[in-house]
Protein backbone atom coordinates (compact mmCIF):
# COMPACT_ATOMS: atom_id res chain seq x y z
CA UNK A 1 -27.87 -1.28 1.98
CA UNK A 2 -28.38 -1.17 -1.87
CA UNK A 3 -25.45 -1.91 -4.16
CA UNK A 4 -24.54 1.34 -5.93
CA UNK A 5 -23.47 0.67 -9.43
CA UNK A 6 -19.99 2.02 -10.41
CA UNK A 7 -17.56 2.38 -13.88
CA UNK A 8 -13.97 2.64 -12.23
CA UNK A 9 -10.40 1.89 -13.89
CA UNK A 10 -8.10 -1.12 -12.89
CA UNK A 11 -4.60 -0.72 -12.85
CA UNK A 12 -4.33 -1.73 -16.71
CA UNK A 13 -7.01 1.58 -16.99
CA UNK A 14 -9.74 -1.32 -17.89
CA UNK A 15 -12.80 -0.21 -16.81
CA UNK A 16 -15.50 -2.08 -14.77
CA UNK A 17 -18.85 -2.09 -13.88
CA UNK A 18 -20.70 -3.87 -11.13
CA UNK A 19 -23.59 -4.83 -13.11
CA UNK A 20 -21.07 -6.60 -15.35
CA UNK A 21 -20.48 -8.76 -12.94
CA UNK A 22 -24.29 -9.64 -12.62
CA UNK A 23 -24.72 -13.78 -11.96
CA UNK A 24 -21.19 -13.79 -10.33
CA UNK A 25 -20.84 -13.94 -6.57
CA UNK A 26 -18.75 -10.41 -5.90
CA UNK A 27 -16.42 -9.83 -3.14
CA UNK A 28 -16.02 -5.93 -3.53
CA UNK A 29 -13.25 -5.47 -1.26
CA UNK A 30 -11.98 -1.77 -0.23
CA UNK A 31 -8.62 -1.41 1.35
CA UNK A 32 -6.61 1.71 2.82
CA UNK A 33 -3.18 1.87 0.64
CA UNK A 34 -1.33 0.28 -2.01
CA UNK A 35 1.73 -2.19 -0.99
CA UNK A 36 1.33 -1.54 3.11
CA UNK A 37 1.86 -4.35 5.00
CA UNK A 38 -1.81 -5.58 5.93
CA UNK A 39 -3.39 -4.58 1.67
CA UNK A 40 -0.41 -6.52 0.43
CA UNK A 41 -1.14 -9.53 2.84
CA UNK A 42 -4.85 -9.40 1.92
CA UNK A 43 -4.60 -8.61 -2.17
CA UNK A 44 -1.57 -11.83 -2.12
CA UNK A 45 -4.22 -14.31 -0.22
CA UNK A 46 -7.08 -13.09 -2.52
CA UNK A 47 -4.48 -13.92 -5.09
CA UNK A 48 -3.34 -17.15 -3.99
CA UNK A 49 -7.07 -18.51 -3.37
CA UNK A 50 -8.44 -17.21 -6.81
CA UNK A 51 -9.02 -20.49 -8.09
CA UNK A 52 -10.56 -21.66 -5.32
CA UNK A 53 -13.09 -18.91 -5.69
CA UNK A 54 -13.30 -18.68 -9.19
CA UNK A 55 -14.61 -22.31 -8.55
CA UNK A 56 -17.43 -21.12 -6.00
CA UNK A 57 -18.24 -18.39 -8.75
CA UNK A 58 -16.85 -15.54 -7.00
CA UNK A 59 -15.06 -12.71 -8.67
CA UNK A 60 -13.14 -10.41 -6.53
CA UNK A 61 -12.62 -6.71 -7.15
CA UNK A 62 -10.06 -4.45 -4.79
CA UNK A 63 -11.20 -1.02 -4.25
CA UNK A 64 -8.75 2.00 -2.86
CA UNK A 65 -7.96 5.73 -3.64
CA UNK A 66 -5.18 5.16 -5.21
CA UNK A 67 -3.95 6.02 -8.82
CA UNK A 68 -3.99 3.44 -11.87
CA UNK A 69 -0.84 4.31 -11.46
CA UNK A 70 0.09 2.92 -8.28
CA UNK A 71 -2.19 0.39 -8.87
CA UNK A 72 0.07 -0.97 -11.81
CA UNK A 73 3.30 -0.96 -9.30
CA UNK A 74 0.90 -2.90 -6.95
CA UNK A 75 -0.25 -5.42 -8.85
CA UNK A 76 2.86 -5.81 -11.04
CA UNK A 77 5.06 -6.37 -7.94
CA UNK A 78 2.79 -8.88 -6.12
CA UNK A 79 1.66 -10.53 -9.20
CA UNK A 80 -2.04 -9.91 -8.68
CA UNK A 81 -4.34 -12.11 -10.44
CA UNK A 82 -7.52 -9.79 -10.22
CA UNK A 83 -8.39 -6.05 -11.04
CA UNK A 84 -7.61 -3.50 -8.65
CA UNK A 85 -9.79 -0.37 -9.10
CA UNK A 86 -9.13 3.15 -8.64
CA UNK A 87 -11.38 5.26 -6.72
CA UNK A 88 -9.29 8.57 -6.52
CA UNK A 89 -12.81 10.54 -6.33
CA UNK A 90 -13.30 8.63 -3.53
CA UNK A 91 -16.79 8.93 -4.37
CA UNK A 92 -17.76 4.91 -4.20
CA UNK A 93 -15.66 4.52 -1.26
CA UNK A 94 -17.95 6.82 0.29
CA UNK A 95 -21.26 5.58 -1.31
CA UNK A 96 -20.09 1.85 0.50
CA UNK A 97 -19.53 3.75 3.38
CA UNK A 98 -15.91 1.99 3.42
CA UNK A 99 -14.61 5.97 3.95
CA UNK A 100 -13.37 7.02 7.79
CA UNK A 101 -11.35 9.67 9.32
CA UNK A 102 -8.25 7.66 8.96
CA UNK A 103 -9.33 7.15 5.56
CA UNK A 104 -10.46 4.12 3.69
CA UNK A 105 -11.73 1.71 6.15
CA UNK A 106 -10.68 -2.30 5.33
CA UNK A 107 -14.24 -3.26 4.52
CA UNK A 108 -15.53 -6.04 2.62
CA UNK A 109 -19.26 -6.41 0.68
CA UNK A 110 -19.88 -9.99 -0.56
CA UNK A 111 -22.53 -9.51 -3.50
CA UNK A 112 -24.90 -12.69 -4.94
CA UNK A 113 -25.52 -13.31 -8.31
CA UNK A 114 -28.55 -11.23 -8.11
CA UNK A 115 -26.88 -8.16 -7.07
CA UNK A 116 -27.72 -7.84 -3.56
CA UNK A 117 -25.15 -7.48 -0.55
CA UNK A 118 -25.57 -10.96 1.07
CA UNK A 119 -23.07 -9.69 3.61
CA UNK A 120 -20.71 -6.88 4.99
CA UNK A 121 -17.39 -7.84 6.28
CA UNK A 122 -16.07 -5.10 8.82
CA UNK A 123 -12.98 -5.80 10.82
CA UNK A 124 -11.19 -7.31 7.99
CA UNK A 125 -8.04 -9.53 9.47
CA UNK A 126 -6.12 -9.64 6.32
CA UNK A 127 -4.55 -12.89 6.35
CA UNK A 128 -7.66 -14.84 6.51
CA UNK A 129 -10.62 -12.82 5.05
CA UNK A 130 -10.22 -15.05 1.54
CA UNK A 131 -10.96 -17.70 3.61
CA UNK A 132 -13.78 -16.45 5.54
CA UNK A 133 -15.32 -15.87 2.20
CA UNK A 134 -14.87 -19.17 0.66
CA UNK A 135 -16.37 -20.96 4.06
CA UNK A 136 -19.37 -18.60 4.29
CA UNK A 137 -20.07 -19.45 0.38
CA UNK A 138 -19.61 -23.03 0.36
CA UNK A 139 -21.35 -22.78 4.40
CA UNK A 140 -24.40 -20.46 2.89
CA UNK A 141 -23.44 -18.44 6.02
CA UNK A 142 -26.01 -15.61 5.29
């Protein structure tokens, strides 16, 4: 699958690119609401292993439908530590193919420095995904 480039708005209306990112590990992940039980589990353990990525290069970028808006509540509340993006279009959701009949599937894409999907995460388990990350980096699982 080939990255599609994207220019969305975090929840402080900041807008980001994917190719600004390029020479950064990426975990673009893509979750299904803001502040439900399992996106506020996985958003707080992104949050409380940041450094621990930031030190394996990775920068990590949350993807959902929702409004800037609700984003702001979101990461306000929980005291996120990374941008959030809003995808109200749903159009990248869709390009990632992240979009389901239930809606917004929990799907991660782990991106290399060069820009190419390294791996796909399906099946996210919320509490641990940070950590799956962080092992397959320092592991060179891919």
């Amino acid at each position: 699958m080939k990255v599609k480039d994207f220019s969305l708005p975090d929840q402080n209306n900041i807008f980001h690119t994917l190719k600004e990112y390029k020479g950064a590990w990426v975990a673009l992940y893509f979750y299904p609401k803001d502040d439900t039980p399992g996106c506020t589990k996985e958003a707080c353990t992104f949050r409380d292993s940041l450094g621990e990525l930031q030190k394996l290069g990775v920068v990590i970028l949350g993807v959902s439908k929702d409004s800037v808006a609700s984003h702001k509540k979101f990461a306000d509340k929980y005291h996120l530590n990374f941008p959030v993006l809003s995808d109200e279009s749903k159009e990248i959701i869709k390009a990632y193919d992240a979009w389901g009949a239930l809606g917004t599937k929990r799907k991660t894409f782990l991106i290399d420095p060069n820009g190419e999907i390294k791996k796909i995460y399906e099946h996210v388990n919320p509490t641990i995904h940070a950590g799956e990350i962080i092992r397959d980096i320092q592991d060179k699982l891919f």
